[in-house]
PDB file of N, CA and C in Angstrom:
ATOM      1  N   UNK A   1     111.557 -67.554 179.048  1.00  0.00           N
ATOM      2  CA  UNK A   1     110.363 -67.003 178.440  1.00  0.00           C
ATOM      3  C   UNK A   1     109.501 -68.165 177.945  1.00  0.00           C
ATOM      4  N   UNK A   2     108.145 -68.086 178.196  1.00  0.00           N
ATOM      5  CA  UNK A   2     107.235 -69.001 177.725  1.00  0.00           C
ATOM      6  C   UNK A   2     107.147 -69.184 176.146  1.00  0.00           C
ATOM      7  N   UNK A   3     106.564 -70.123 175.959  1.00  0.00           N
ATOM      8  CA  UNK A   3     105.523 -69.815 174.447  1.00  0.00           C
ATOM      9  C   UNK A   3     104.543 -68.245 174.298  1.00  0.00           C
ATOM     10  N   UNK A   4     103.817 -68.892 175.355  1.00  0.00           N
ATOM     11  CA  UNK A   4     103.081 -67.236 175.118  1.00  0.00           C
ATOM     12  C   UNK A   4     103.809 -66.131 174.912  1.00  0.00           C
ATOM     13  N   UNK A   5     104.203 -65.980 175.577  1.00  0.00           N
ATOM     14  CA  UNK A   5     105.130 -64.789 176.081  1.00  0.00           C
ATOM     15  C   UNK A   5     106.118 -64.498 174.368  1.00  0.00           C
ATOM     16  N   UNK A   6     106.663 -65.605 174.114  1.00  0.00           N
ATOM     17  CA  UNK A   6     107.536 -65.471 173.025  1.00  0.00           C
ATOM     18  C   UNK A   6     106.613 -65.390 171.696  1.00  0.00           C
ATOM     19  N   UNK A   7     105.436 -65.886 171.216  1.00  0.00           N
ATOM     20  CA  UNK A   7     104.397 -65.779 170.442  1.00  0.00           C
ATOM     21  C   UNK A   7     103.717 -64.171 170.668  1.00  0.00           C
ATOM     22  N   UNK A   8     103.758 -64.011 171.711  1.00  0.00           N
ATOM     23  CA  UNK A   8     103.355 -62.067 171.677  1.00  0.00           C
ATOM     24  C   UNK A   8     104.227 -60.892 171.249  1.00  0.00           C
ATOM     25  N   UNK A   9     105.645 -61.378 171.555  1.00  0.00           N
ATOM     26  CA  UNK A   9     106.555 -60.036 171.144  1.00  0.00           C
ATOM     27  C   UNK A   9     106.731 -60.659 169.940  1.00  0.00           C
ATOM     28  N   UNK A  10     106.633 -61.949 169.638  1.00  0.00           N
ATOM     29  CA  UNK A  10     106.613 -62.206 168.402  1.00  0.00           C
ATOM     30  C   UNK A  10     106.200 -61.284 167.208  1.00  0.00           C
ATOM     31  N   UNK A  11     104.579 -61.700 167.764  1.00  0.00           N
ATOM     32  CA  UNK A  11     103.357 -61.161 167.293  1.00  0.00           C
ATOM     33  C   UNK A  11     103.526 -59.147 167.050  1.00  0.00           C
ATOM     34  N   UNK A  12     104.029 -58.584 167.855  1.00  0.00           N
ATOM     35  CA  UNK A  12     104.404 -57.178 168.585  1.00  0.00           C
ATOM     36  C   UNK A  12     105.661 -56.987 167.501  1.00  0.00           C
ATOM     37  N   UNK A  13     106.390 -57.818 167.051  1.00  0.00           N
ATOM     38  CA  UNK A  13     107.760 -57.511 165.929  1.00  0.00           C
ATOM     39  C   UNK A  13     106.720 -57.363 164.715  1.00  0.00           C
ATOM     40  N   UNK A  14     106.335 -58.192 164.200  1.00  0.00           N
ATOM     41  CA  UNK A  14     105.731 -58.296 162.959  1.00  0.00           C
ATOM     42  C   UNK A  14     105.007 -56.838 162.861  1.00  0.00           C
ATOM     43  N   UNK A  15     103.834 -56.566 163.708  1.00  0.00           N
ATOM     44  CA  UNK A  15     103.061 -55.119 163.920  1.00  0.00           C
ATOM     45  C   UNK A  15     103.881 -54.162 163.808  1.00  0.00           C
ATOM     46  N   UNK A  16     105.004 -54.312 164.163  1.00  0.00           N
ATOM     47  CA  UNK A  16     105.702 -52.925 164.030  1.00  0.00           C
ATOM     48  C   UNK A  16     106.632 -52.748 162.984  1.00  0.00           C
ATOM     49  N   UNK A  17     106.923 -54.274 161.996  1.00  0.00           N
ATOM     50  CA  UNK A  17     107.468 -53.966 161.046  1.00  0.00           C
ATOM     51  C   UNK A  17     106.576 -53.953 159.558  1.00  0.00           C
ATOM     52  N   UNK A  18     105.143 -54.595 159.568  1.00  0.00           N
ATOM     53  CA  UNK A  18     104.874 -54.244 158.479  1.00  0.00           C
ATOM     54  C   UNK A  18     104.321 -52.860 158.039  1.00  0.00           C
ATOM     55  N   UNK A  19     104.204 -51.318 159.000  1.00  0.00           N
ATOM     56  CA  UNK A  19     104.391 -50.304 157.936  1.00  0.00           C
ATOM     57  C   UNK A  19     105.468 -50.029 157.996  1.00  0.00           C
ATOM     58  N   UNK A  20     106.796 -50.578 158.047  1.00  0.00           N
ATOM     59  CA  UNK A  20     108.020 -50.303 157.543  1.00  0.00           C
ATOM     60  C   UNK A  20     108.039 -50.599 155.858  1.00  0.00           C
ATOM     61  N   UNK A  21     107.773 -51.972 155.951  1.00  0.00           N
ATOM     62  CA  UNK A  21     107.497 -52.353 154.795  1.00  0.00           C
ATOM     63  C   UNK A  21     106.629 -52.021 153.473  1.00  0.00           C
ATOM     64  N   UNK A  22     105.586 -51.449 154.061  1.00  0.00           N
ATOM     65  CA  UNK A  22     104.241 -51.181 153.378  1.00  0.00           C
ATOM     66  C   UNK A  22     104.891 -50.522 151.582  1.00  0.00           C
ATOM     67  N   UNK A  23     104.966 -49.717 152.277  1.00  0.00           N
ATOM     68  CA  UNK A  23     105.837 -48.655 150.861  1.00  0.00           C
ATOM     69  C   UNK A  23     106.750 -49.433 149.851  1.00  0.00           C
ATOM     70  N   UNK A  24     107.272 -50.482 150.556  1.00  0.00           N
ATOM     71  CA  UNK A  24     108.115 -51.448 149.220  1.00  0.00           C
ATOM     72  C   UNK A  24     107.173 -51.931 148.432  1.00  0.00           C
ATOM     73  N   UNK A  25     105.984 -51.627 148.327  1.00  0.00           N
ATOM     74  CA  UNK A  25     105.172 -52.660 147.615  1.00  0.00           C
ATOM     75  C   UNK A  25     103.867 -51.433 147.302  1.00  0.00           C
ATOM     76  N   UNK A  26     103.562 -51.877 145.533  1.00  0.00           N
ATOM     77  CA  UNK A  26     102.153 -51.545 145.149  1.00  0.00           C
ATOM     78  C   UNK A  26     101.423 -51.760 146.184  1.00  0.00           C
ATOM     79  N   UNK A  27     100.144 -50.882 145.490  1.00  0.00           N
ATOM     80  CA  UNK A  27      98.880 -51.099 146.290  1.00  0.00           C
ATOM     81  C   UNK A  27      98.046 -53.143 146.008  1.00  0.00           C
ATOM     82  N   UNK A  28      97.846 -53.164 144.812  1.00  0.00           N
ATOM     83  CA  UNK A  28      97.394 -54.145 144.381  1.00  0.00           C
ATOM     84  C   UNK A  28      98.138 -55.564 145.431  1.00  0.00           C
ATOM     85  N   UNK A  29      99.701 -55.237 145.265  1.00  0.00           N
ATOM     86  CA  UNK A  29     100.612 -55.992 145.961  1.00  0.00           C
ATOM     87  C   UNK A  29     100.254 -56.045 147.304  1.00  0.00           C
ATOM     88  N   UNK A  30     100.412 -54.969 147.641  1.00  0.00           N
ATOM     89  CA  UNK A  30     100.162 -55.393 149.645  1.00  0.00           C
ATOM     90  C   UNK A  30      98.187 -55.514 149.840  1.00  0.00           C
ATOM     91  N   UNK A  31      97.425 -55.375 148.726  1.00  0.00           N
ATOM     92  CA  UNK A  31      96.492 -55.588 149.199  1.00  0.00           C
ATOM     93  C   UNK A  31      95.903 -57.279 148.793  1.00  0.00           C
ATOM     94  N   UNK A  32      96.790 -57.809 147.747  1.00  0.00           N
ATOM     95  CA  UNK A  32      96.883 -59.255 147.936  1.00  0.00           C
ATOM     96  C   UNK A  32      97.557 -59.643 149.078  1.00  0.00           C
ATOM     97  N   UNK A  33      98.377 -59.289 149.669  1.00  0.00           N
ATOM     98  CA  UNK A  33      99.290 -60.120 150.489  1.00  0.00           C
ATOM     99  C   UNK A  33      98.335 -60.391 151.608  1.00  0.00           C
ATOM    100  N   UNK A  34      97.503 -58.757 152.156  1.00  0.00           N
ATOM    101  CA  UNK A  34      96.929 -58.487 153.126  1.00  0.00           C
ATOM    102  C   UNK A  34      95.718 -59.806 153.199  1.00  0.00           C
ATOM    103  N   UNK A  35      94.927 -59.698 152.337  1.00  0.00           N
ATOM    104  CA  UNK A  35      93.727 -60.608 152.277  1.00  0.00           C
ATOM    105  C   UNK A  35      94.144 -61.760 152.138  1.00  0.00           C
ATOM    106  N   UNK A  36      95.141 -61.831 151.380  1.00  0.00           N
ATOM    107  CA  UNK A  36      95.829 -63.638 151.963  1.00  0.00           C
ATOM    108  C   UNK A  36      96.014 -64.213 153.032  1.00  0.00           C
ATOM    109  N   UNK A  37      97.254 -63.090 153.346  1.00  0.00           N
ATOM    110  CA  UNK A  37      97.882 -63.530 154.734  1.00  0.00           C
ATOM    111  C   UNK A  37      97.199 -63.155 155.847  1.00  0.00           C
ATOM    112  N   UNK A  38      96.231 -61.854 155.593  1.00  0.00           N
ATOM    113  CA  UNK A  38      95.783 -61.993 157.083  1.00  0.00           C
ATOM    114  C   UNK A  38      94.175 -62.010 157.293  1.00  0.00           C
ATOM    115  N   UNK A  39      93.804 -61.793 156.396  1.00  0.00           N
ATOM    116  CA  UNK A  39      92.282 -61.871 156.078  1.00  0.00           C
ATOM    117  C   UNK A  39      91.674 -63.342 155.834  1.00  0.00           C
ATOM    118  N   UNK A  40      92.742 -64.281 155.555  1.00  0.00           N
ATOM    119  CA  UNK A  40      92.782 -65.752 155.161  1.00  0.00           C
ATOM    120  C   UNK A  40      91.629 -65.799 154.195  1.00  0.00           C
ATOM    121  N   UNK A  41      91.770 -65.116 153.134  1.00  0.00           N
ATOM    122  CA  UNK A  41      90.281 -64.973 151.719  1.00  0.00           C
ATOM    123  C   UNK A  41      91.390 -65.902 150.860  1.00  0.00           C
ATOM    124  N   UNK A  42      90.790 -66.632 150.173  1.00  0.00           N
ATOM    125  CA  UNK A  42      91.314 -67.799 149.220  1.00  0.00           C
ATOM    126  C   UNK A  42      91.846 -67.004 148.215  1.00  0.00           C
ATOM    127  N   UNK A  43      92.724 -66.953 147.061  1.00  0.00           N
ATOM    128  CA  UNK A  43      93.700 -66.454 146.123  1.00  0.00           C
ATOM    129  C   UNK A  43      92.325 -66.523 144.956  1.00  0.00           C
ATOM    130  N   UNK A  44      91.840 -66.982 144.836  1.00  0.00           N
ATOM    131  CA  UNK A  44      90.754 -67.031 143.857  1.00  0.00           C
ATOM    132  C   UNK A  44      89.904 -66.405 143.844  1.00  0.00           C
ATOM    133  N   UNK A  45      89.595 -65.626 145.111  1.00  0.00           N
ATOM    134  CA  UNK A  45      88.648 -64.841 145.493  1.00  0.00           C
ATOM    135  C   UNK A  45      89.367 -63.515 145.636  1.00  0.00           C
ATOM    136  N   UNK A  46      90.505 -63.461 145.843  1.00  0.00           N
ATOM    137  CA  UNK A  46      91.231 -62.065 145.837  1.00  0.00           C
ATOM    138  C   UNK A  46      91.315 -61.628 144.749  1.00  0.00           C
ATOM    139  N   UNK A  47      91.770 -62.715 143.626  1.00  0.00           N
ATOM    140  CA  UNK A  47      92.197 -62.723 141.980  1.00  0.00           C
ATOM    141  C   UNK A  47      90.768 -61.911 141.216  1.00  0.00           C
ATOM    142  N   UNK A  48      89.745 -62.570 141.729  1.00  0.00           N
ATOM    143  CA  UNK A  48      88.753 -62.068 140.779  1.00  0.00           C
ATOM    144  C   UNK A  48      88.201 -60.402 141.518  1.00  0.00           C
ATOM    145  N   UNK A  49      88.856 -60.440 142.791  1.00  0.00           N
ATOM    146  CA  UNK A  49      88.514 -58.649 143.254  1.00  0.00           C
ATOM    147  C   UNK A  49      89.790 -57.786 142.924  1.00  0.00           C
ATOM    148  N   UNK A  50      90.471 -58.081 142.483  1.00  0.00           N
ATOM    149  CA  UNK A  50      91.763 -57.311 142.066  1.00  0.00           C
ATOM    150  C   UNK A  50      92.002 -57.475 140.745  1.00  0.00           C
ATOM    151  N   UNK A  51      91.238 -58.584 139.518  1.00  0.00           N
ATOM    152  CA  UNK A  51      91.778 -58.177 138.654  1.00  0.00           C
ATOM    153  C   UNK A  51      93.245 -59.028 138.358  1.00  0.00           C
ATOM    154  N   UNK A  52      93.721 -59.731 138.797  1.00  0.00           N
ATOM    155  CA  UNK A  52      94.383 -60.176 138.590  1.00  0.00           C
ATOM    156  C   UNK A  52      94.456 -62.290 139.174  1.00  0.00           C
ATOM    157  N   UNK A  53      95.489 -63.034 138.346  1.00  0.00           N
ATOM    158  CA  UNK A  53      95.316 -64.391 138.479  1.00  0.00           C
ATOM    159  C   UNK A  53      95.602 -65.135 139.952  1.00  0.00           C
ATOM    160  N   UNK A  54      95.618 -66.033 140.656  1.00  0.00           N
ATOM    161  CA  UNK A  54      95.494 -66.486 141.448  1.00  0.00           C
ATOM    162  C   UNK A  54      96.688 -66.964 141.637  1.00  0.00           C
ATOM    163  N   UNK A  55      97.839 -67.140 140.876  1.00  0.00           N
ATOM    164  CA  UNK A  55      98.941 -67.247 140.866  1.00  0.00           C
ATOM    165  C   UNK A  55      99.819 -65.921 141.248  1.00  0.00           C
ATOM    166  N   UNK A  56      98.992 -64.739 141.066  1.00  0.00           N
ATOM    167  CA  UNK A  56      99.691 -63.612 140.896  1.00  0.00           C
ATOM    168  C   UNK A  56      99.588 -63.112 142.459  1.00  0.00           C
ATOM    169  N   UNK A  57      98.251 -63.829 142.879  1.00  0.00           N
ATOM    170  CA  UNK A  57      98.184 -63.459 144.441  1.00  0.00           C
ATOM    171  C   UNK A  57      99.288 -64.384 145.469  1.00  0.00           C
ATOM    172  N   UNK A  58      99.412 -65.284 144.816  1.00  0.00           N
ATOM    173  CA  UNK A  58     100.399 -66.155 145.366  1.00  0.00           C
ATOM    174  C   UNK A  58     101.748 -65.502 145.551  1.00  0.00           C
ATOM    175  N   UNK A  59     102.122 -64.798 144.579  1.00  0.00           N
ATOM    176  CA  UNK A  59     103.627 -64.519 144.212  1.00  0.00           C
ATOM    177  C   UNK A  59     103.499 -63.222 145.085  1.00  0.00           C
ATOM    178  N   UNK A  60     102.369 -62.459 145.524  1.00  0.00           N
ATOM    179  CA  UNK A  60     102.353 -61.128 145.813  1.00  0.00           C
ATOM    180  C   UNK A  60     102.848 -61.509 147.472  1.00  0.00           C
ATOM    181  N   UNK A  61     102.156 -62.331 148.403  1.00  0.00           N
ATOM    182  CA  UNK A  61     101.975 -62.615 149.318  1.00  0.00           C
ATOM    183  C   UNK A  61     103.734 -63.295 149.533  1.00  0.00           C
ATOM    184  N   UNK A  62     103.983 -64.227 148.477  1.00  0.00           N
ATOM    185  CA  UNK A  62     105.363 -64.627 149.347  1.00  0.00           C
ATOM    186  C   UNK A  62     106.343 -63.309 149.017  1.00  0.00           C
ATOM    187  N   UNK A  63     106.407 -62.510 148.277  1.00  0.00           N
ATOM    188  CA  UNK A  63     107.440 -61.607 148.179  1.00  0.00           C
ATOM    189  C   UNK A  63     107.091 -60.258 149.443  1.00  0.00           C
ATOM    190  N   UNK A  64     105.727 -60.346 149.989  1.00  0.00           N
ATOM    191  CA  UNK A  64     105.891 -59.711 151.051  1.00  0.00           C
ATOM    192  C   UNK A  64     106.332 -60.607 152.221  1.00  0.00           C
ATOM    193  N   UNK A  65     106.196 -61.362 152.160  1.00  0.00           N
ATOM    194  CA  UNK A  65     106.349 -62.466 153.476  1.00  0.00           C
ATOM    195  C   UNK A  65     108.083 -62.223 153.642  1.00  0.00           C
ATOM    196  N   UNK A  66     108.764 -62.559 152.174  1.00  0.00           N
ATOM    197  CA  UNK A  66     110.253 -62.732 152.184  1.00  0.00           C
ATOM    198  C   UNK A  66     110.527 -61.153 152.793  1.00  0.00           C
ATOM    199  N   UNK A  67     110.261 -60.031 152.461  1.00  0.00           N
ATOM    200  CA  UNK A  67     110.329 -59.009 152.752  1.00  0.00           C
ATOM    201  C   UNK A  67     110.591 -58.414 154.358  1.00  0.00           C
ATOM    202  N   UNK A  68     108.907 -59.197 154.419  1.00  0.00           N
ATOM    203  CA  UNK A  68     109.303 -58.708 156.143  1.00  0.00           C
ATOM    204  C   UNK A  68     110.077 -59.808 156.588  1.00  0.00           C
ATOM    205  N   UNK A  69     110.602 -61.189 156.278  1.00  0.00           N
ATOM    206  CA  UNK A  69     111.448 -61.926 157.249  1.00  0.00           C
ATOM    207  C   UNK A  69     113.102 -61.211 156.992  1.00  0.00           C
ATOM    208  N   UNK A  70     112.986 -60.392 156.251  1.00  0.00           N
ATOM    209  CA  UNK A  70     114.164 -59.507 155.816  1.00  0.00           C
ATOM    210  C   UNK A  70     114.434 -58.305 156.668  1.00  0.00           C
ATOM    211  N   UNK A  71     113.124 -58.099 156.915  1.00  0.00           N
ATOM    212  CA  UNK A  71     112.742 -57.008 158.341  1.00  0.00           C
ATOM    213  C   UNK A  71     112.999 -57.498 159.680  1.00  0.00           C
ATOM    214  N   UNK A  72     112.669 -58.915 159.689  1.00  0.00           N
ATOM    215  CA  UNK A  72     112.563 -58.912 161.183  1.00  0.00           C
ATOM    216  C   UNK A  72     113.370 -60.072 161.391  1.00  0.00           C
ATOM    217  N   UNK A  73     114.485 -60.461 160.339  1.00  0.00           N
ATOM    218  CA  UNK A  73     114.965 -61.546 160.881  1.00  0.00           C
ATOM    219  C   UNK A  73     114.076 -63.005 161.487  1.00  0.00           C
ATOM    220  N   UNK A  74     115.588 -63.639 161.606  1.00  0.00           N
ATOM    221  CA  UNK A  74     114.958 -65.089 161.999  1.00  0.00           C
ATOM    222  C   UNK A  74     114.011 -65.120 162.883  1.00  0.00           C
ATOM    223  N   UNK A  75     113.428 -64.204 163.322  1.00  0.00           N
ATOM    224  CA  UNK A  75     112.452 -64.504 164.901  1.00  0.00           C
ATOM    225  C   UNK A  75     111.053 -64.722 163.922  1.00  0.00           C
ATOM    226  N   UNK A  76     111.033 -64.287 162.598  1.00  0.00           N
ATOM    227  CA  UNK A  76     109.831 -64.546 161.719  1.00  0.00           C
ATOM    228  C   UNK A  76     109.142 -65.751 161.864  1.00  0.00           C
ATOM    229  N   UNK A  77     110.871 -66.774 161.588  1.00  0.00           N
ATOM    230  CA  UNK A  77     110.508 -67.782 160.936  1.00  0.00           C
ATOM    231  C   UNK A  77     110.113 -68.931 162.293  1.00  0.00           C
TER     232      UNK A  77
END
């Protein structure tokens, strides 16, 4: 299997496990993680639309991250 090839079902694991995940987590929570991780909006800019510190977006984002590599195993990482 290529790169590509292995970067798409990659890509295709993750999609299908984060609404597995969704529900482990507040709203506030997965909607920091979201604009972090996939929206790539700076923690400072999430912090001041949510109400909460920039540290707090930090902590939101790796405890979903740990989450789904809990979901999907080593192929995450």
């Amino acid at each position: 299997m290529d790169e590509a090839q292995q970067a798409s079902e990659h890509a295709a694991l993750v999609q299908r496990a984060l609404p597995l995940i969704r529900g482990d987590f507040e709203a506030a929570t997965w909607q920091a993680f979201w604009q972090s991780a996939v929206e790539e909006r700076s923690a400072a800019e999430i912090a001041a639309e949510l109400n909460l510190s920039p540290n707090a977006v930090y902590k939101a984002k790796a405890r979903v991250l740990r989450r789904l590599r809990e979901e999907v195993g080593e192929l995450f990482d």
